[in-house]
Structures are given as structure tokens and as C-alpha cells.
PDB file of N, CA and C in Angstrom:
ATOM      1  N   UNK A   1     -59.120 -33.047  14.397  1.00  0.00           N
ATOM      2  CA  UNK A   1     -60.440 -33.316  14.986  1.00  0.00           C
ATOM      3  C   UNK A   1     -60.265 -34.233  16.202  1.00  0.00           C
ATOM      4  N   UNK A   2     -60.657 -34.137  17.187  1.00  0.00           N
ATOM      5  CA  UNK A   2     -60.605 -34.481  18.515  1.00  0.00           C
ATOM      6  C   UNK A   2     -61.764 -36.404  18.514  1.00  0.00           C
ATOM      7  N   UNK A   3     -61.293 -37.070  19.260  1.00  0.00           N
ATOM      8  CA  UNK A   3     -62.791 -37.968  19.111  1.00  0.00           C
ATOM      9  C   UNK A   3     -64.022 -37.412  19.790  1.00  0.00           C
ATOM     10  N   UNK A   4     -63.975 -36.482  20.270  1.00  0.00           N
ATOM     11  CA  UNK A   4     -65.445 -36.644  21.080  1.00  0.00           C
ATOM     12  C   UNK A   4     -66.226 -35.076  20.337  1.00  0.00           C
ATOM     13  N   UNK A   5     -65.535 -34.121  19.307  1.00  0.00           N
ATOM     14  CA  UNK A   5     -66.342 -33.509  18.350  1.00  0.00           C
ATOM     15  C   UNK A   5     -66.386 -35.109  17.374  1.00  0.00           C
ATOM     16  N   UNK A   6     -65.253 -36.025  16.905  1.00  0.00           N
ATOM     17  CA  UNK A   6     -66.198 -36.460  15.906  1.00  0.00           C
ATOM     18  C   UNK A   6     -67.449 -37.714  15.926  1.00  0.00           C
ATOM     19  N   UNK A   7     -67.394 -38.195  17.233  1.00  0.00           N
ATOM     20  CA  UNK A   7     -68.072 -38.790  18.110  1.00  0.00           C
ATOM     21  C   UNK A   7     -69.749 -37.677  17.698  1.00  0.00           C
ATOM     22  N   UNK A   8     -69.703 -36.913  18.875  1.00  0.00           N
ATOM     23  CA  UNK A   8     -70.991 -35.995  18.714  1.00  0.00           C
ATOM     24  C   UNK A   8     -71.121 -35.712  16.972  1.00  0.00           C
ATOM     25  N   UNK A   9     -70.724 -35.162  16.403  1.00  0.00           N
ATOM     26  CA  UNK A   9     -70.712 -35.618  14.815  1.00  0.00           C
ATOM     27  C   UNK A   9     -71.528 -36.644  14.348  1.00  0.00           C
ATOM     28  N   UNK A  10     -70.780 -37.524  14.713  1.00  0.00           N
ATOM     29  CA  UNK A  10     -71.256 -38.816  13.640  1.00  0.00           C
ATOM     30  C   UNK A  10     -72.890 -39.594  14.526  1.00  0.00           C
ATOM     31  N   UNK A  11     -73.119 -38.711  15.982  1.00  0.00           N
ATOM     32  CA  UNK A  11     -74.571 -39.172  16.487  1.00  0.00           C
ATOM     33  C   UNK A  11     -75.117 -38.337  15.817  1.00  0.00           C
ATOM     34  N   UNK A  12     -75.155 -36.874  15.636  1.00  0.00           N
ATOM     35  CA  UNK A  12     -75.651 -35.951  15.049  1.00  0.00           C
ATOM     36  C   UNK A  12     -76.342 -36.850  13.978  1.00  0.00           C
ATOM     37  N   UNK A  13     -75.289 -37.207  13.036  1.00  0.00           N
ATOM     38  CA  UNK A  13     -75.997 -37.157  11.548  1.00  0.00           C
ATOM     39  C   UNK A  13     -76.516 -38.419  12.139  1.00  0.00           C
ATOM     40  N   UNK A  14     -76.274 -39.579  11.973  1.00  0.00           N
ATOM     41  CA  UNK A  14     -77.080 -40.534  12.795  1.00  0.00           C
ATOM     42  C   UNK A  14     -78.561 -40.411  13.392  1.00  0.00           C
ATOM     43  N   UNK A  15     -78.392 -39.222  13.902  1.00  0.00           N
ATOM     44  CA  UNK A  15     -79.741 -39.094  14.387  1.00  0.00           C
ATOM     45  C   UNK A  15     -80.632 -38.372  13.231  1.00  0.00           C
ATOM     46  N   UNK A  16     -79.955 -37.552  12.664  1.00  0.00           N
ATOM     47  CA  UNK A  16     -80.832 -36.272  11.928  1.00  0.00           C
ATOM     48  C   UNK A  16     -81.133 -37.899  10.735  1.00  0.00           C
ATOM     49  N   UNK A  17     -80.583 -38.436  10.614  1.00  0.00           N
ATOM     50  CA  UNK A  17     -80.822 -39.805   9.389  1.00  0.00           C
ATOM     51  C   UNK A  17     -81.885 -40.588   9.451  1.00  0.00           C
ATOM     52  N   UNK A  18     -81.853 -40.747  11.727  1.00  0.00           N
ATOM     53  CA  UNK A  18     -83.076 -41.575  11.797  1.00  0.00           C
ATOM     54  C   UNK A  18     -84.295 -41.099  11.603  1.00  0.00           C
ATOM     55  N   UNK A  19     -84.472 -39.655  12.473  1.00  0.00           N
ATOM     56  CA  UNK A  19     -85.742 -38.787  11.694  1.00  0.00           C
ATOM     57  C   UNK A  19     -86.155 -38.672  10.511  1.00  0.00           C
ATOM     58  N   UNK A  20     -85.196 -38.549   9.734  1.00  0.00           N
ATOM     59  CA  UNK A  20     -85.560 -37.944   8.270  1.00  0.00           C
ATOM     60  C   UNK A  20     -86.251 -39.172   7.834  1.00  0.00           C
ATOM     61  N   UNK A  21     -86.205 -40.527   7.994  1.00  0.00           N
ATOM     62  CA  UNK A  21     -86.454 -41.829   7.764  1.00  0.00           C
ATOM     63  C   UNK A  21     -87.580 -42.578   8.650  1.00  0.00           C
ATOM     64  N   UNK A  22     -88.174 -41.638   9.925  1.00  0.00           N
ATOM     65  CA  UNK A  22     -89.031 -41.817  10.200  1.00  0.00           C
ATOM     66  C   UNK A  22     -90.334 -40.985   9.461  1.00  0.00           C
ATOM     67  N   UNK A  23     -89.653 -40.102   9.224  1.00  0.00           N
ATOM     68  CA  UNK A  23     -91.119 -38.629   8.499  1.00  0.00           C
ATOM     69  C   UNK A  23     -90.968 -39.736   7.292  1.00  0.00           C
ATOM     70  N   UNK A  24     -90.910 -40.232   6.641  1.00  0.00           N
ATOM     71  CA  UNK A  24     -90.405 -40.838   5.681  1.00  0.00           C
ATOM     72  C   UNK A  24     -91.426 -41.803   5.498  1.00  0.00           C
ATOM     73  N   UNK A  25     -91.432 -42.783   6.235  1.00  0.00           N
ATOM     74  CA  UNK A  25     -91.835 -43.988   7.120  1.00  0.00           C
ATOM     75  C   UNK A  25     -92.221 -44.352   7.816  1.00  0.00           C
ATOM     76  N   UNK A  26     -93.503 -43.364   8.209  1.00  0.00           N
ATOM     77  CA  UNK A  26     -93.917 -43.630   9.762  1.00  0.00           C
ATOM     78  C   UNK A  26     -94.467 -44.684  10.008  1.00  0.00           C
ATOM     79  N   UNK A  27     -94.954 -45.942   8.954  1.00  0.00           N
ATOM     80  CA  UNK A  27     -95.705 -46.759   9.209  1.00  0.00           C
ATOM     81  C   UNK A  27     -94.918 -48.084  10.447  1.00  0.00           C
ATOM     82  N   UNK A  28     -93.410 -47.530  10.467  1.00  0.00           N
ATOM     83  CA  UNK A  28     -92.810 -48.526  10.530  1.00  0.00           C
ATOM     84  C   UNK A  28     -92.353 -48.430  12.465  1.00  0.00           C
ATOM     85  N   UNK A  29     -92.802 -46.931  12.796  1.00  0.00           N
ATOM     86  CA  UNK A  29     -92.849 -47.073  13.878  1.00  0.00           C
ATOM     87  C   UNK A  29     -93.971 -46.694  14.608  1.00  0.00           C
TER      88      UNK A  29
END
């Protein structure tokens, strides 16, 4: 694995984590 697939990777889930935790939680933003 190269760093910059596991780079884009690890924003990916990162991101898909912060959404899922905003639908979640919207009060908080």
C-alpha cells in the first residue's frame, strides 16, 4: 500500500465517521 492510497483511505473513513455522527447528532452542529 502506497502512503497516499492509505492517506486518502484513512480521510475517507474519517470523513464517512464525521457524517455518520453528524445525522446522529445534529444538535451539536
Amino acid at each position: 500500500m502506497t502512503f497516499e492510497l492509505g492517506f486518502a483511505l484513512g480521510l475517507s473513513v474519517l470523513l464517512t465517521v464525521y457524517l455518520v455522527y453528524a445525522l446522529i447528532r445534529p444538535e451539536r452542529f
